[in-house]
N, C-alpha and C. Protein backbone atom coordinates (compact mmCIF):
# COMPACT_ATOMS: atom_id res chain seq x y z
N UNK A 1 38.10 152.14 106.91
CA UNK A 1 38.26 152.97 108.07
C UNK A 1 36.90 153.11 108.74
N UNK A 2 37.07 153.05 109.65
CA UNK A 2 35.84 152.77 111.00
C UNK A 2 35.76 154.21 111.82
N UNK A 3 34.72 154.91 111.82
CA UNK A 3 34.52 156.36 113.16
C UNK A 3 33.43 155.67 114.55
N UNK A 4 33.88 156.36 115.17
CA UNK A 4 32.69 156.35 116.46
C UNK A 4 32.90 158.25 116.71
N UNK A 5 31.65 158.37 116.80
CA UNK A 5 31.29 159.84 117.16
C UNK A 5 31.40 159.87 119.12
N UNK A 6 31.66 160.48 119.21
CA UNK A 6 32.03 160.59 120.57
C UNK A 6 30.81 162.09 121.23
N UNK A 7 29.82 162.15 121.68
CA UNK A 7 29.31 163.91 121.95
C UNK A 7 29.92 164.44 122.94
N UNK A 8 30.60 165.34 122.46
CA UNK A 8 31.29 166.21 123.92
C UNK A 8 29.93 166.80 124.77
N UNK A 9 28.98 167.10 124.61
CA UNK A 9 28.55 168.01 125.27
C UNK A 9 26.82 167.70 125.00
N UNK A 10 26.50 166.79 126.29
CA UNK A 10 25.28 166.36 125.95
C UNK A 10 24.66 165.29 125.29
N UNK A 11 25.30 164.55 124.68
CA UNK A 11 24.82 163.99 123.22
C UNK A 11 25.42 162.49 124.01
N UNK A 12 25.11 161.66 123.13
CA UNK A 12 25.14 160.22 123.40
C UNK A 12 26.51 160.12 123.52
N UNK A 13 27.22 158.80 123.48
CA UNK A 13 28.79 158.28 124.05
C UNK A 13 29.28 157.44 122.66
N UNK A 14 29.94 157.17 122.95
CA UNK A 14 30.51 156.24 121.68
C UNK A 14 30.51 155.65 120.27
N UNK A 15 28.66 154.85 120.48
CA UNK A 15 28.46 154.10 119.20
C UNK A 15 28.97 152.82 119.81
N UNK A 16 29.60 152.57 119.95
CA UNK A 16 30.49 150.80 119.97
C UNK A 16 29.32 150.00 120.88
N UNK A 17 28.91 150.82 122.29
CA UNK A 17 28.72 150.11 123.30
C UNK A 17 27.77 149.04 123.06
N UNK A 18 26.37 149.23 122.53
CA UNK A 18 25.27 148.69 122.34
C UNK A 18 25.45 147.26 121.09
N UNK A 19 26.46 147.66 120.22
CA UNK A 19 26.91 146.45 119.11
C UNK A 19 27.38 145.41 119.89
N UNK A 20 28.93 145.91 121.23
CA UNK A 20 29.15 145.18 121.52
C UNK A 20 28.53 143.98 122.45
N UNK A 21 27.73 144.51 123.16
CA UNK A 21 26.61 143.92 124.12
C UNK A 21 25.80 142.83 123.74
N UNK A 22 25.63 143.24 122.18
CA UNK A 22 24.45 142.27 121.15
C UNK A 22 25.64 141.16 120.53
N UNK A 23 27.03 141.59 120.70
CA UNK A 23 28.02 140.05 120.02
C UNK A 23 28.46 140.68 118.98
N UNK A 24 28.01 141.80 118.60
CA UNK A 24 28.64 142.33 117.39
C UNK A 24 30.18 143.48 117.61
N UNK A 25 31.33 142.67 117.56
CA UNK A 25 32.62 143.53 118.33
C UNK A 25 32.05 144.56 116.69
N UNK A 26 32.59 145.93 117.53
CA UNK A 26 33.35 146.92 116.44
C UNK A 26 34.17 147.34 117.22
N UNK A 27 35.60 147.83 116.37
CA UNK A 27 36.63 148.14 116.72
C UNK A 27 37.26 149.19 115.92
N UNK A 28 36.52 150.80 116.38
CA UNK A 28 36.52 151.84 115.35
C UNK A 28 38.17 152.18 115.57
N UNK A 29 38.39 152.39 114.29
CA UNK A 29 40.08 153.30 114.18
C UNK A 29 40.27 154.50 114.37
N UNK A 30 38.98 155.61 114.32
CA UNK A 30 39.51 156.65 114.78
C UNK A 30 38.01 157.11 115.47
N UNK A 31 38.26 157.98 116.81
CA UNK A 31 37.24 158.79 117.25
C UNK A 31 37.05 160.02 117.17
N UNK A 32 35.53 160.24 116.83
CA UNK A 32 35.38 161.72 116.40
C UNK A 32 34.49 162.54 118.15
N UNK A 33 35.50 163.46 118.19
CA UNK A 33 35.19 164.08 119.51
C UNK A 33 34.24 165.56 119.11
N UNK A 34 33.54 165.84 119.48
CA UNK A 34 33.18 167.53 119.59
C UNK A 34 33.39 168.33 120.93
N UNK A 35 33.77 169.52 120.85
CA UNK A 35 34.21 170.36 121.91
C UNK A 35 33.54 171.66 122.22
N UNK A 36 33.13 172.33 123.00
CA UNK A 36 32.98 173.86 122.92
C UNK A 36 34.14 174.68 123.19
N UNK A 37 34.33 175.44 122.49
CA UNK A 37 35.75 176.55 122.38
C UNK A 37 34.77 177.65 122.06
N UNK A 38 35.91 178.87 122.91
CA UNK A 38 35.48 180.35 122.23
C UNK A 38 36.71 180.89 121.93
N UNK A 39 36.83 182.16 121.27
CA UNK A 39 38.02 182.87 121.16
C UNK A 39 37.19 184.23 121.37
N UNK A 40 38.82 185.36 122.26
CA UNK A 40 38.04 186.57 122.22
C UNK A 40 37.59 186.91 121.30
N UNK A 41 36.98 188.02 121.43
CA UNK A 41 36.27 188.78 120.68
C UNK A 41 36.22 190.18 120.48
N UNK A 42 36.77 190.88 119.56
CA UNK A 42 36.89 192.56 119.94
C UNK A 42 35.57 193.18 119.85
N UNK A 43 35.19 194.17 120.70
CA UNK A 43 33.74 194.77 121.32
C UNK A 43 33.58 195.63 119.97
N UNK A 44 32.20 195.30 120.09
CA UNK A 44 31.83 196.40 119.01
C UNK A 44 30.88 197.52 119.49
N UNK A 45 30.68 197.51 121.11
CA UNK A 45 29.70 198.20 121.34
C UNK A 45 30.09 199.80 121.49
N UNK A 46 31.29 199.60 122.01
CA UNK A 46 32.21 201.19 121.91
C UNK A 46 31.86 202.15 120.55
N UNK A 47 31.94 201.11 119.44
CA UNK A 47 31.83 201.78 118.10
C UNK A 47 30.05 202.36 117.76
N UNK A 48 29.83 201.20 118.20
CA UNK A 48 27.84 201.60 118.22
C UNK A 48 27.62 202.77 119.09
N UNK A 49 27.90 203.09 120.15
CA UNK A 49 27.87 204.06 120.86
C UNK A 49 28.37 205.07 120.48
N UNK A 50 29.33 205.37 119.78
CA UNK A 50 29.87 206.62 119.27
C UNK A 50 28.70 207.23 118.52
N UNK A 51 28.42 205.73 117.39
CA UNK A 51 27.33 206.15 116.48
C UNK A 51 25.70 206.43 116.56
N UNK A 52 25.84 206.83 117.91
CA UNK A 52 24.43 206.69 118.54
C UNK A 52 24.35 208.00 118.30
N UNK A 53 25.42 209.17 118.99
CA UNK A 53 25.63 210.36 119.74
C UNK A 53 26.77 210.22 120.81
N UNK A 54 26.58 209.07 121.78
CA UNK A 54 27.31 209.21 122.72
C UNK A 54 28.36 209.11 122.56
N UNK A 55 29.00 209.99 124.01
CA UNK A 55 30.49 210.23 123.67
C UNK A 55 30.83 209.05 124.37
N UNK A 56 32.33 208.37 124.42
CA UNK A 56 32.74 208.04 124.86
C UNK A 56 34.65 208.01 125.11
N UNK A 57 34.90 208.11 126.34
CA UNK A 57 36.56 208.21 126.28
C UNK A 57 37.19 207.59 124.85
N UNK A 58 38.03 208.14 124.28
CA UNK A 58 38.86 207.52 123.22
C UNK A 58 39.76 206.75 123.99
N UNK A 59 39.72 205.36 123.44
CA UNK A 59 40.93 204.34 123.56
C UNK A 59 41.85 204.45 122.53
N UNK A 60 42.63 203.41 122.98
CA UNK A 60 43.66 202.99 121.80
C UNK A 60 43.07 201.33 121.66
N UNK A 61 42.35 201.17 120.67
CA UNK A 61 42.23 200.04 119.85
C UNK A 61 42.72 199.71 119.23
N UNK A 62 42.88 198.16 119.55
CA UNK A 62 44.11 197.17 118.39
C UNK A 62 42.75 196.76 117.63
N UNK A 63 42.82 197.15 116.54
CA UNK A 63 41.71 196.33 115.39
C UNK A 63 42.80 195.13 114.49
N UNK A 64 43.98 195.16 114.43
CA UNK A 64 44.33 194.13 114.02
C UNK A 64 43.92 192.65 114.52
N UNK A 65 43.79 191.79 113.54
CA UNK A 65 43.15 190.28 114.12
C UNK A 65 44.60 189.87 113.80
N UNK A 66 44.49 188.82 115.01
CA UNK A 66 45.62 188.00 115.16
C UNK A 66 45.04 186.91 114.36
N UNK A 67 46.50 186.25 113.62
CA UNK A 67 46.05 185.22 112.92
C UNK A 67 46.06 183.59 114.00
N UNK A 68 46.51 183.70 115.13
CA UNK A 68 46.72 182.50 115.93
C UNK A 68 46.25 183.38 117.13
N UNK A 69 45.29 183.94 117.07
CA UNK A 69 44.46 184.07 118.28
C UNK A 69 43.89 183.48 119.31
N UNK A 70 43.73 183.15 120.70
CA UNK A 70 43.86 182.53 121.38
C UNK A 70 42.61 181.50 121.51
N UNK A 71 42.66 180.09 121.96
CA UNK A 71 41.31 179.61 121.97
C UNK A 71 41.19 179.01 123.18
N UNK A 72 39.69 178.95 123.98
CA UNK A 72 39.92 178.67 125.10
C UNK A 72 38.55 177.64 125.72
N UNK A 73 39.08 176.54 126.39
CA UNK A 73 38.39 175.81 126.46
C UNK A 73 37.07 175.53 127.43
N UNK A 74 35.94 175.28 127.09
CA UNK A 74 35.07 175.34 127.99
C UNK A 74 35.32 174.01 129.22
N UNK A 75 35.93 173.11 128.99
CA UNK A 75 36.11 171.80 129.85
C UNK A 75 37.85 171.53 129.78
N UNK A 76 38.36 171.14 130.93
CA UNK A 76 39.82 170.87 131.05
C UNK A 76 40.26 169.59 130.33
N UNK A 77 39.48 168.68 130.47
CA UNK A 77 39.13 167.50 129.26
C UNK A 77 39.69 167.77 128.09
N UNK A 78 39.17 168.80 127.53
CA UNK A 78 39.44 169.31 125.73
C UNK A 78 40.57 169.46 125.71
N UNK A 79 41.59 170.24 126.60
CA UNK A 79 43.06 170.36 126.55
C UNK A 79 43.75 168.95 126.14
N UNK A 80 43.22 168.15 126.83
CA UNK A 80 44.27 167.17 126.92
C UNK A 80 44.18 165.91 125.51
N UNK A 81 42.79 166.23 125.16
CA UNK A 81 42.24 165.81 124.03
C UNK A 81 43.01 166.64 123.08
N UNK A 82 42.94 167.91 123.07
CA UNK A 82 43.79 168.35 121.81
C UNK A 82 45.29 168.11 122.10
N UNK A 83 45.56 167.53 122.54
CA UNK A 83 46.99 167.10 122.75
C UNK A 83 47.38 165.70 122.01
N UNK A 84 46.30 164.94 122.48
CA UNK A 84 46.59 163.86 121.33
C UNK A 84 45.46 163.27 119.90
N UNK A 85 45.04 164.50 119.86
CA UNK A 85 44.64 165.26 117.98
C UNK A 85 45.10 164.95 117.28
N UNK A 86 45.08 163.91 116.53
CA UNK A 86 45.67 163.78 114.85
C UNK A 86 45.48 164.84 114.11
N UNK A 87 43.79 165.47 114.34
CA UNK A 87 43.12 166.89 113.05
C UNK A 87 42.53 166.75 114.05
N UNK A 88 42.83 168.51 113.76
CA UNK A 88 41.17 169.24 114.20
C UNK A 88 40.65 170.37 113.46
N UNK A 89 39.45 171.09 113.35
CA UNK A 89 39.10 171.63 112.50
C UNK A 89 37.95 172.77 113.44
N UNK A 90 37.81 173.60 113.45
CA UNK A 90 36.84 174.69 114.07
C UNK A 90 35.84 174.73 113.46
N UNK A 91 34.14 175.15 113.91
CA UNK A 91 33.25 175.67 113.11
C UNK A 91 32.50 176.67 113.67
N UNK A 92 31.45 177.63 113.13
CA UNK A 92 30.90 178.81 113.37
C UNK A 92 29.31 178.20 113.52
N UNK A 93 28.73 178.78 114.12
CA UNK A 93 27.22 178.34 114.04
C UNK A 93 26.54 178.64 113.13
N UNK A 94 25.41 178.44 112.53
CA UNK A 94 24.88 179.35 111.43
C UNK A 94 24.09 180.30 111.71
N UNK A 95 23.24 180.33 113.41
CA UNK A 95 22.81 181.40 113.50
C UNK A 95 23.25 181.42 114.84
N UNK A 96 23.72 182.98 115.09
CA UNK A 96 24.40 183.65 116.44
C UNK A 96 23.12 183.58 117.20
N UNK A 97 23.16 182.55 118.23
CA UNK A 97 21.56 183.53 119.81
C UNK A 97 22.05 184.59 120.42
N UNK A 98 22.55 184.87 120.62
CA UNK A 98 23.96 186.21 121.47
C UNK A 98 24.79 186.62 120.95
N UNK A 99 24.37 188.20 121.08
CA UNK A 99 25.78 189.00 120.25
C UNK A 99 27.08 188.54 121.29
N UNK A 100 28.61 189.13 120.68
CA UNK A 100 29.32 188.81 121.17
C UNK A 100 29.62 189.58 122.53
N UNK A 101 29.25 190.98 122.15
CA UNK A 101 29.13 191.67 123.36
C UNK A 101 28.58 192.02 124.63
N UNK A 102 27.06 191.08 124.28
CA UNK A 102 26.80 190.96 125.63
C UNK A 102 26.83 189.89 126.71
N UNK A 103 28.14 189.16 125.85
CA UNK A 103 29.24 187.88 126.72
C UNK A 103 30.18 188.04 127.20
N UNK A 104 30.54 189.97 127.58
CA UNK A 104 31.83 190.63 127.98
C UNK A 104 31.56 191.61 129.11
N UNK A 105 30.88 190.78 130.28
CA UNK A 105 30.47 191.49 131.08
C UNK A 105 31.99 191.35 132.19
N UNK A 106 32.28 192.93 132.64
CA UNK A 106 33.47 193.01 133.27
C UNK A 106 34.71 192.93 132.53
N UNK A 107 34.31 192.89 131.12
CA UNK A 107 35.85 192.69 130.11
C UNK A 107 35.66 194.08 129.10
N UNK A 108 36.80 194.04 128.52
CA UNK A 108 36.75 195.02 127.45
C UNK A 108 36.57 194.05 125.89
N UNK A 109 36.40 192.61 125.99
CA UNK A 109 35.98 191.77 125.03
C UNK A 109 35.00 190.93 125.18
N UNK A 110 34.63 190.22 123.93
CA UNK A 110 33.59 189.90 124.10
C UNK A 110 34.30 188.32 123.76
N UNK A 111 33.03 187.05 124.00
CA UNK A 111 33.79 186.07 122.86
C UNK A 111 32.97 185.37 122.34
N UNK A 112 34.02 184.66 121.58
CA UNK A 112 32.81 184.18 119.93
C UNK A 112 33.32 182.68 120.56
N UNK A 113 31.46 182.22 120.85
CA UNK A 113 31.86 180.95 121.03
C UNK A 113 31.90 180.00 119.20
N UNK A 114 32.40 179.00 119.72
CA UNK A 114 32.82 177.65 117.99
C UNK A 114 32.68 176.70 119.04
N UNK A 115 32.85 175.55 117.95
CA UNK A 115 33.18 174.10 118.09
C UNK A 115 33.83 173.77 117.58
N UNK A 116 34.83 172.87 117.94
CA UNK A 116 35.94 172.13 117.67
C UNK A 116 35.56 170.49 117.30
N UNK A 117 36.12 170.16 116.28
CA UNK A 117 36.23 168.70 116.00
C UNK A 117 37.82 168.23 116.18
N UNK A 118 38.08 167.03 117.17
CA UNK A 118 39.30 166.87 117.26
C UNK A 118 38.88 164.98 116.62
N UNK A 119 40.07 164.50 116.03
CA UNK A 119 39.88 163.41 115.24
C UNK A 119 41.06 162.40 116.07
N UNK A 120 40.48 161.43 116.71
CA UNK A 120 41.46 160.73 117.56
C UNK A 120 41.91 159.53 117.02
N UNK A 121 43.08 158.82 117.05
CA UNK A 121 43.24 157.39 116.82
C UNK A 121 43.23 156.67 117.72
N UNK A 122 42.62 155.01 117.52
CA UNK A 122 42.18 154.59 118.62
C UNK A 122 43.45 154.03 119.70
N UNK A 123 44.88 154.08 119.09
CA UNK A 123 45.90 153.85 120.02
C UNK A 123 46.35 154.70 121.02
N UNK A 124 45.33 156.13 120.93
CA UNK A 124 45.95 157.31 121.36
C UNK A 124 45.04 157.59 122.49
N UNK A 125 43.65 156.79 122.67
CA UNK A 125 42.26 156.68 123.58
C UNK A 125 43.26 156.64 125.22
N UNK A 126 43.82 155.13 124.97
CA UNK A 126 44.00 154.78 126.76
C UNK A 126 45.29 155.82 127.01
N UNK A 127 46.38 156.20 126.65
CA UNK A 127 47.25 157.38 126.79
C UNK A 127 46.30 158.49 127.31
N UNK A 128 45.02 159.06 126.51
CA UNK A 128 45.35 160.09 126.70
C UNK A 128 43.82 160.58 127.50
N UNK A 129 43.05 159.05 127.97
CA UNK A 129 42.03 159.07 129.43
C UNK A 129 43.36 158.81 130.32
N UNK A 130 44.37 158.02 130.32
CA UNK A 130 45.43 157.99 131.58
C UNK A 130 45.73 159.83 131.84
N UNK A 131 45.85 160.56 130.34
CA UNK A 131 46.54 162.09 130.99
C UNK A 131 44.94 162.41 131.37
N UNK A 132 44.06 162.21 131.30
CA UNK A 132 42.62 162.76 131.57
C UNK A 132 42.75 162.92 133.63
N UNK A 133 42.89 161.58 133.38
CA UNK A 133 43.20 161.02 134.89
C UNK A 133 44.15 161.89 135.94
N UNK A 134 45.69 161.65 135.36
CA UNK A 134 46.22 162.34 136.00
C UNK A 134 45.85 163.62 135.81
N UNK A 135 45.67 164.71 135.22
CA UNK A 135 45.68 165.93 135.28
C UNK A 135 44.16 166.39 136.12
N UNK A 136 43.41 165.72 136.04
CA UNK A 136 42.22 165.91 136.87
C UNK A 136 42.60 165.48 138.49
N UNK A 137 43.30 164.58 138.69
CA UNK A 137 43.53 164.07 140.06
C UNK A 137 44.76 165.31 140.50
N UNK A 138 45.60 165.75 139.85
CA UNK A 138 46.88 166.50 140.33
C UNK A 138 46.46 168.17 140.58
């Protein structure tokens, strides 16, 4: 089994191109994509503030976490990529630069950005730059 890393965001393209150029075909079986995703985030600054002194109006807070909480994509691209996903898998950074709350300006949430790894097969490439296509042109 053969990968080509694909960088969503910044990072080099393929892998294949430069082999093939030199005579050397590769013909990877699956592509590895990266994505930026966030999901909300419930505020924690309401709670810090209480614990300051300050008052603040009582809400009604849902502290329950949803287990299929919503995820949302930084590029319209990624949608259509997770559509034709064999696997994908989420990850956390190891160190936060920004709390979550001061990414909730005008919201009552905040959000936690991740990255997404979506794992493509290579029969699933020209399908699903054709939906790239149409859904960007429509």
């Amino acid at each position: 089994m053969s990968l080509a890393v694909v960088g969503g965001f910044g990072g080099g393209g393929g892998g294949g191109g430069r082999a093939a150029t030199n005579g050397k075909p590769f013909k990877f079986e699956y592509f590895v994509i990266f994505s930026k995703i966030y999901k909300e985030a419930a505020s924690t600054a309401d709670d810090e503030d209480e614990g300051a002194g300050r008052s603040t109006p009582k809400k009604k807070k849902n502290k329950k976490k949803s287990a299929d909480s919503s995820v949302y994509y930084f590029q319209i691209e990624d949608e259509v990529i997770a559509e034709f996903a064999e696997l994908f898998f989420d990850y956390k950074f190891s160190k936060e630069a920004q709390s979550t709350d001061s990414r909730r300006a005008f919201q009552e949430v905040g959000i936690d950005p991740l990255r997404r790894v979506f794992i493509v097969h290579r029969d699933k490439m020209e399908p699903m730059v054709a939906a790239m296509e149409a859904r960007i042109v429509s």
